[in-house]
PDB file of N, CA and C in Angstrom:
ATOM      1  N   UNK A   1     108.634  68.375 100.789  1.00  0.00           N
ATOM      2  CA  UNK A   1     109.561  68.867  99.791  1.00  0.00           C
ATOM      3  C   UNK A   1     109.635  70.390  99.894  1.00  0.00           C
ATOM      4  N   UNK A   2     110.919  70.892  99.721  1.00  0.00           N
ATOM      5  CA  UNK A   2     110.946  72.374 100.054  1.00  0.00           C
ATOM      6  C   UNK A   2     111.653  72.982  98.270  1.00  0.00           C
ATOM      7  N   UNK A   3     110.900  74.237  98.224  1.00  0.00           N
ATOM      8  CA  UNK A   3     111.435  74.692  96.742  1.00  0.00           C
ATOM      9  C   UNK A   3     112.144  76.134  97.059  1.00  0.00           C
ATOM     10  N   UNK A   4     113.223  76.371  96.700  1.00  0.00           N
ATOM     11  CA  UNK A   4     113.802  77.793  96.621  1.00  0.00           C
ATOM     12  C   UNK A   4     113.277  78.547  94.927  1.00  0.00           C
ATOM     13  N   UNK A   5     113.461  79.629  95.227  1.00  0.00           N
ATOM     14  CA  UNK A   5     113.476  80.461  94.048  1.00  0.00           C
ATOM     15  C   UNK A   5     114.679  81.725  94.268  1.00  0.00           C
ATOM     16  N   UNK A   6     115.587  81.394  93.341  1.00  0.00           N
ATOM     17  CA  UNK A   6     116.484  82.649  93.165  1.00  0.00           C
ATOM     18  C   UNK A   6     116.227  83.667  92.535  1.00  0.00           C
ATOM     19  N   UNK A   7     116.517  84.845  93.862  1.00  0.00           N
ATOM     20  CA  UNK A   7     116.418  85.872  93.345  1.00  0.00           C
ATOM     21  C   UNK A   7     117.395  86.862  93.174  1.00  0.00           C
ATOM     22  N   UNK A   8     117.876  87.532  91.611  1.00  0.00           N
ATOM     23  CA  UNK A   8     119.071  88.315  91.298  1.00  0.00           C
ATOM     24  C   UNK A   8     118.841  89.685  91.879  1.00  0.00           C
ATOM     25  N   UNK A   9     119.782  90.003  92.002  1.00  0.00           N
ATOM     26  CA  UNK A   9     120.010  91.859  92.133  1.00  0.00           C
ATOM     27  C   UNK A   9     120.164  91.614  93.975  1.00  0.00           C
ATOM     28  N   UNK A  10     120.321  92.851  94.453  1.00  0.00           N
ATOM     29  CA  UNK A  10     120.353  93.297  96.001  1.00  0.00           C
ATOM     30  C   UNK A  10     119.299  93.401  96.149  1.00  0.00           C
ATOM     31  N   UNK A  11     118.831  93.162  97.712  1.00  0.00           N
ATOM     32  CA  UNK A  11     117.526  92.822  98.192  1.00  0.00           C
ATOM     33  C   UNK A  11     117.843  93.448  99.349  1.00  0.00           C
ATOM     34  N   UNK A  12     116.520  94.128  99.792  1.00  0.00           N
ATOM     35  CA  UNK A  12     116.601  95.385 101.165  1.00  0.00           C
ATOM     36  C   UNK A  12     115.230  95.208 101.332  1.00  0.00           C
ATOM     37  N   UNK A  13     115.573  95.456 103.072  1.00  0.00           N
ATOM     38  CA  UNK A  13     114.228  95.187 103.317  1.00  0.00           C
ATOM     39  C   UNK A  13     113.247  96.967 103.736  1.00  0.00           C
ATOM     40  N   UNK A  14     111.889  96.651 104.150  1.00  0.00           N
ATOM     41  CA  UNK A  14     111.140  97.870 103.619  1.00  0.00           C
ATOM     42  C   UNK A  14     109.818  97.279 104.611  1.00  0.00           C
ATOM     43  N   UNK A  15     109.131  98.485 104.086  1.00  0.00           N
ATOM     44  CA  UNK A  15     107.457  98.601 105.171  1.00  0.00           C
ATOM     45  C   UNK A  15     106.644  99.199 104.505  1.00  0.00           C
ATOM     46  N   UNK A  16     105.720  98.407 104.167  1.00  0.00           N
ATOM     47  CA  UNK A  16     104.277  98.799 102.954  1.00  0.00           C
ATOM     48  C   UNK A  16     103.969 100.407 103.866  1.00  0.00           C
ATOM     49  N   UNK A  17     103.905 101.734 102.974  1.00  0.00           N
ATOM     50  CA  UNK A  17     103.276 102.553 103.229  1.00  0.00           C
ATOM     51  C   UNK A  17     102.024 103.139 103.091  1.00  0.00           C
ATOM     52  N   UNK A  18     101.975 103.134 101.644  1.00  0.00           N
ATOM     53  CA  UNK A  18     100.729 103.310 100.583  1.00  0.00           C
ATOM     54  C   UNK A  18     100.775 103.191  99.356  1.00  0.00           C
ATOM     55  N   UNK A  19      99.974 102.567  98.908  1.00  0.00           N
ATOM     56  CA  UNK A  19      99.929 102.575  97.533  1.00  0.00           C
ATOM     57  C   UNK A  19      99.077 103.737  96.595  1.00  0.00           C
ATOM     58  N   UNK A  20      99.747 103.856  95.818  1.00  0.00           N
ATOM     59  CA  UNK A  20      99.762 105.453  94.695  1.00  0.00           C
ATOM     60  C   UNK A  20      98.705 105.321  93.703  1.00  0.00           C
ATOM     61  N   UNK A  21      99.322 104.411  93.137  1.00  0.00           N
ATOM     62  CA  UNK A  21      98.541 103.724  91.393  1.00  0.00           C
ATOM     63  C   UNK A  21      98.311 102.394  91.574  1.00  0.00           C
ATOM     64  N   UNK A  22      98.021 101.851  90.758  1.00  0.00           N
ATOM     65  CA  UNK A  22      97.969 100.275  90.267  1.00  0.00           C
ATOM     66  C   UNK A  22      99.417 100.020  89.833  1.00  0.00           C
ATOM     67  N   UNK A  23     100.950 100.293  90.239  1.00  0.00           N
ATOM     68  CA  UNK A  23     101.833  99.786  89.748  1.00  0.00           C
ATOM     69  C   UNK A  23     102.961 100.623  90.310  1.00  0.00           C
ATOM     70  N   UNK A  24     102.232 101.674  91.403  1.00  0.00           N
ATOM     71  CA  UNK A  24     103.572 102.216  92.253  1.00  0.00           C
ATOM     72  C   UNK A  24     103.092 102.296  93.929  1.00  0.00           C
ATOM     73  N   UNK A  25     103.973 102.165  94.900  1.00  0.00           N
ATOM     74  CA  UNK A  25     103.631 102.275  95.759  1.00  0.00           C
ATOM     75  C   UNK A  25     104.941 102.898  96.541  1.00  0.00           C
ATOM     76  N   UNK A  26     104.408 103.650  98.148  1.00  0.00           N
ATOM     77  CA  UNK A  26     105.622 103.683  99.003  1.00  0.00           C
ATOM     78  C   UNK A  26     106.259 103.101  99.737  1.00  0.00           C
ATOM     79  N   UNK A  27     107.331 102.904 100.212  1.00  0.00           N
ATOM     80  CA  UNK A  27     107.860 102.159 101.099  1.00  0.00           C
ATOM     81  C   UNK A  27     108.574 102.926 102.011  1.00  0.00           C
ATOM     82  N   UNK A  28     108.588 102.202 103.370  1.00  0.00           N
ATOM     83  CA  UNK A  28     109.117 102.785 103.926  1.00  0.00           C
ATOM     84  C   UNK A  28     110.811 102.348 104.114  1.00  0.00           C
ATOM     85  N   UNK A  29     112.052 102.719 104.022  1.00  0.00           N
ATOM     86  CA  UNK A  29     113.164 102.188 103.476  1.00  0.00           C
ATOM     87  C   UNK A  29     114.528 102.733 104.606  1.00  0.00           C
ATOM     88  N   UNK A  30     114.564 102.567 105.464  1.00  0.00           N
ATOM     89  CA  UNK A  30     115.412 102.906 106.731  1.00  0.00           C
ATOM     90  C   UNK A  30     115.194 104.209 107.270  1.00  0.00           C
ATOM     91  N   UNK A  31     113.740 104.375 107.264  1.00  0.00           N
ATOM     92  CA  UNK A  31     113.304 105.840 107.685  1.00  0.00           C
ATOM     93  C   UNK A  31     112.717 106.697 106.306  1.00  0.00           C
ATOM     94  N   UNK A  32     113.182 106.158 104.733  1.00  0.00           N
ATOM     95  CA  UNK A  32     112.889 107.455 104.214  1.00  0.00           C
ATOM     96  C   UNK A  32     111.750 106.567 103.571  1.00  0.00           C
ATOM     97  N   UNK A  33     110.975 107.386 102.727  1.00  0.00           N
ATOM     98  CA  UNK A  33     109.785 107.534 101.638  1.00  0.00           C
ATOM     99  C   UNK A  33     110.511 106.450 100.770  1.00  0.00           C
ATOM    100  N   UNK A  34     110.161 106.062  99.798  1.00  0.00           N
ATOM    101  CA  UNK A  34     110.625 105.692  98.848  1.00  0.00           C
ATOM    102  C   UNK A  34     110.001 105.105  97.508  1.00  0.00           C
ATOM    103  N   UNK A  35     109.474 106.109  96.438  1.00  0.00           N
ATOM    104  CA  UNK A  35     108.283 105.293  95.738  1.00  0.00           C
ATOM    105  C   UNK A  35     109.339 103.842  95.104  1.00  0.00           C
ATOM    106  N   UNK A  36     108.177 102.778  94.812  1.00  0.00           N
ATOM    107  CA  UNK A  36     108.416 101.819  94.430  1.00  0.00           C
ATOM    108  C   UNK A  36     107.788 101.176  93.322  1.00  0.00           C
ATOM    109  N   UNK A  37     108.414 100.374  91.953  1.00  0.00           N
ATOM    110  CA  UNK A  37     107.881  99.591  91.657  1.00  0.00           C
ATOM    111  C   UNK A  37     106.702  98.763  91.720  1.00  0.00           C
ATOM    112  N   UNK A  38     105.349  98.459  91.925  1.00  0.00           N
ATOM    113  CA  UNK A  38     104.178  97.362  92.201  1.00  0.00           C
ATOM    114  C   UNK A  38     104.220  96.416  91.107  1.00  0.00           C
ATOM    115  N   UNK A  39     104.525  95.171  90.715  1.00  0.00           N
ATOM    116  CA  UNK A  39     104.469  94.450  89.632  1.00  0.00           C
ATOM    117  C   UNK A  39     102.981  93.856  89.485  1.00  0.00           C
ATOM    118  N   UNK A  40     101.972  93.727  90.375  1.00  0.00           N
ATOM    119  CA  UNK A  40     101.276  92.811  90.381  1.00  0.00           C
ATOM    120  C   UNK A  40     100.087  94.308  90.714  1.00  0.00           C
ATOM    121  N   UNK A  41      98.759  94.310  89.458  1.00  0.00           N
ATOM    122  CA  UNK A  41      97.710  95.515  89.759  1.00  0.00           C
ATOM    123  C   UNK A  41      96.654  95.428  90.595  1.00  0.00           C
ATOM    124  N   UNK A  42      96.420  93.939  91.106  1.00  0.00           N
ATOM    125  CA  UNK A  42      95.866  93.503  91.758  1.00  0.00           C
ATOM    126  C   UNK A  42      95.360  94.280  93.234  1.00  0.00           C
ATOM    127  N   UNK A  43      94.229  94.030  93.577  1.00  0.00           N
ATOM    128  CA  UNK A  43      93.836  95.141  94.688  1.00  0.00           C
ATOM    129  C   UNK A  43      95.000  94.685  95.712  1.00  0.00           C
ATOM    130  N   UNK A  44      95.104  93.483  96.120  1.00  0.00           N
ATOM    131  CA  UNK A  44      95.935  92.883  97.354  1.00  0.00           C
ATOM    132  C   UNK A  44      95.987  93.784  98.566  1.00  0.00           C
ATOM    133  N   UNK A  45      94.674  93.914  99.002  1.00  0.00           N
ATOM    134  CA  UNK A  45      93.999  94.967 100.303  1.00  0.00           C
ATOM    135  C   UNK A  45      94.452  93.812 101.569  1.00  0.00           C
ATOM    136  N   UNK A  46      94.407  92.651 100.944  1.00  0.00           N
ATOM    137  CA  UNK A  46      94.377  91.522 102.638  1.00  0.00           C
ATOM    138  C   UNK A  46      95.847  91.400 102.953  1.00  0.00           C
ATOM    139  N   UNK A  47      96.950  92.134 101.989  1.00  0.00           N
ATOM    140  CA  UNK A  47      98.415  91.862 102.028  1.00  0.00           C
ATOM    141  C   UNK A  47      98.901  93.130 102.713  1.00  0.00           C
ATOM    142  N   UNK A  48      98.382  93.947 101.583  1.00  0.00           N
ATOM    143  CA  UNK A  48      99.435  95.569 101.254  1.00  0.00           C
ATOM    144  C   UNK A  48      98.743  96.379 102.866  1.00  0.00           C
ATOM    145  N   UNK A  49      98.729  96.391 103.834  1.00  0.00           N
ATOM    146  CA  UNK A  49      98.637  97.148 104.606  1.00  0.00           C
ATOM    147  C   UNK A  49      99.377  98.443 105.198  1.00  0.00           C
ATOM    148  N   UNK A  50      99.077  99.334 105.832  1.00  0.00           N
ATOM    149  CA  UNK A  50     100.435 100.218 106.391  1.00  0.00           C
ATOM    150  C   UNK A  50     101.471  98.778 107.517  1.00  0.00           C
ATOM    151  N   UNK A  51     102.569  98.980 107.280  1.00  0.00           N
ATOM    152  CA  UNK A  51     103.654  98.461 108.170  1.00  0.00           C
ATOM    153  C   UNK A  51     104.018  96.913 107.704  1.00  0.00           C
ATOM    154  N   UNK A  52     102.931  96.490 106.560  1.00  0.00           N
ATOM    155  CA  UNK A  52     103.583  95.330 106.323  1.00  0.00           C
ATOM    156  C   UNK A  52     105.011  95.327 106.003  1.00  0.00           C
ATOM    157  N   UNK A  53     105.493  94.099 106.115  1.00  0.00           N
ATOM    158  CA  UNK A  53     107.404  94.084 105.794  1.00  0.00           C
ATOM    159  C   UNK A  53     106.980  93.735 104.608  1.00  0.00           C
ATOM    160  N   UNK A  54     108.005  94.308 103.562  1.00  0.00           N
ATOM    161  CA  UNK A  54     108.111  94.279 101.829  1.00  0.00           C
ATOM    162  C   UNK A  54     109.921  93.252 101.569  1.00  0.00           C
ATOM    163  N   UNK A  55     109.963  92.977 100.929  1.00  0.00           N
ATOM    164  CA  UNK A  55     111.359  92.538 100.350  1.00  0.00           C
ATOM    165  C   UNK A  55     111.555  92.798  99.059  1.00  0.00           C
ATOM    166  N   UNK A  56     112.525  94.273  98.963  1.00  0.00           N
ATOM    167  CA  UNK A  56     112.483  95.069  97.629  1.00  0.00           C
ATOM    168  C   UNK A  56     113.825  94.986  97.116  1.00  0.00           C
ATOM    169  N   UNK A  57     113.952  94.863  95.821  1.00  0.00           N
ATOM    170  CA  UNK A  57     114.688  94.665  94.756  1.00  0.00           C
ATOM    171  C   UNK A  57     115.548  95.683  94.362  1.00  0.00           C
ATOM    172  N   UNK A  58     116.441  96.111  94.488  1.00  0.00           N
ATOM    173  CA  UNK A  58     117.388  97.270  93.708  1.00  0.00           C
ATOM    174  C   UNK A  58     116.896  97.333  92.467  1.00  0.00           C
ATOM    175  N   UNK A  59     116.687  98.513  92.152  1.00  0.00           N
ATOM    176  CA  UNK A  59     116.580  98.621  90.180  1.00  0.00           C
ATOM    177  C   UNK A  59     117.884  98.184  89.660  1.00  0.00           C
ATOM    178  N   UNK A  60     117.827  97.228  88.608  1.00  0.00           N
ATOM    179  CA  UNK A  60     119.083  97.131  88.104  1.00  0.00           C
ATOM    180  C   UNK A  60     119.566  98.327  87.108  1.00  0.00           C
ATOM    181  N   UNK A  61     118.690  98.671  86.674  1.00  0.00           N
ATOM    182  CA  UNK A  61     118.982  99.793  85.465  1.00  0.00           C
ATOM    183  C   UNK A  61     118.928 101.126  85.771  1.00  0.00           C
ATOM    184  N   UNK A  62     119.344 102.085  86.060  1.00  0.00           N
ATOM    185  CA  UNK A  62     119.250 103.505  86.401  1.00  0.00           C
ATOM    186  C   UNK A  62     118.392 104.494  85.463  1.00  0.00           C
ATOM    187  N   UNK A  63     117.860 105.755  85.529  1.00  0.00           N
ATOM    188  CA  UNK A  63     117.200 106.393  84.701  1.00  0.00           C
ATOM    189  C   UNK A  63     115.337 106.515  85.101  1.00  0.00           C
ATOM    190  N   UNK A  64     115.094 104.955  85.755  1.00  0.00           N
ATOM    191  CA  UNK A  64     113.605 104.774  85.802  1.00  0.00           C
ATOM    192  C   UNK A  64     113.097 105.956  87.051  1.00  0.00           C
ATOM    193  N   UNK A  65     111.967 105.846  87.139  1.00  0.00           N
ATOM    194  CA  UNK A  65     110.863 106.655  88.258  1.00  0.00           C
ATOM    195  C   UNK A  65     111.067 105.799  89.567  1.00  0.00           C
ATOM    196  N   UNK A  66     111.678 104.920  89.612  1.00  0.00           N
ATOM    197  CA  UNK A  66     111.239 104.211  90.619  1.00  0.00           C
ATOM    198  C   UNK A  66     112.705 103.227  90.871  1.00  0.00           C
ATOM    199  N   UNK A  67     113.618 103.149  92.409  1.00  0.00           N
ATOM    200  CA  UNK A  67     114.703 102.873  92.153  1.00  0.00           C
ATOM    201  C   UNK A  67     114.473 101.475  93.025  1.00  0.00           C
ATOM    202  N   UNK A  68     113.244 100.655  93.152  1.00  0.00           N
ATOM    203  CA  UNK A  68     113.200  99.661  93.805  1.00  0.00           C
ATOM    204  C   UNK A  68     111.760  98.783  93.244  1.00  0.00           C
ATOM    205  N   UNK A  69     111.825  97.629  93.054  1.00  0.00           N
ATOM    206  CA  UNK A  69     110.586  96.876  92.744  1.00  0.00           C
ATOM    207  C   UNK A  69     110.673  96.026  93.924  1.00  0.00           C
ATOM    208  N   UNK A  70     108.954  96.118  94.074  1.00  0.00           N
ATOM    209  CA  UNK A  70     108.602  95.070  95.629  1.00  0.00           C
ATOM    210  C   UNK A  70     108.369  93.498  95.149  1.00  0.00           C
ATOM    211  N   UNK A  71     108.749  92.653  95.669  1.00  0.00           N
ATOM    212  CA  UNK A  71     108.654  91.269  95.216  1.00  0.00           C
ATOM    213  C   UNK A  71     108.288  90.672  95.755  1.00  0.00           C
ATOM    214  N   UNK A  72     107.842  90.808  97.210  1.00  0.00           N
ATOM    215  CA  UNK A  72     107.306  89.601  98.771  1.00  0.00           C
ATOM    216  C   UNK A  72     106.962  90.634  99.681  1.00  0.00           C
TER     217      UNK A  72
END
């Protein structure tokens, strides 16, 4: 059995750089920097490496610190 999950907003893809805090990190985003969103505070050391591929979320709302949340 196979399950989808939909996901809203524009989706771009990205490359784990470093992580900042417990809830921001960088990405790397067609060459540039890009801090990001982290939803999850979790250490996730066996995931988040330099160069992993990210699948990041457009902010829907404008104004925030951060114009992308990482989701995969």
């Amino acid at each position: 059995m196979v399950s989808y999950v939909k996901i809203n907003g524009e989706l771009v893809e990205g490359f784990f750089k470093e992580r900042i805090t417990r809830f921001s990190a960088i990405a790397k985003i067609d060459g540039d920097d890009v801090l990001c969103f982290l939803p999850n505070p979790g250490r996730l050391e066996e995931i988040l490496h330099e160069g992993a591929r990210l699948i990041l979320r457009k902010a829907a709302r404008s104004g925030r610190k951060t114009a992308y949340d990482i989701i995969a």
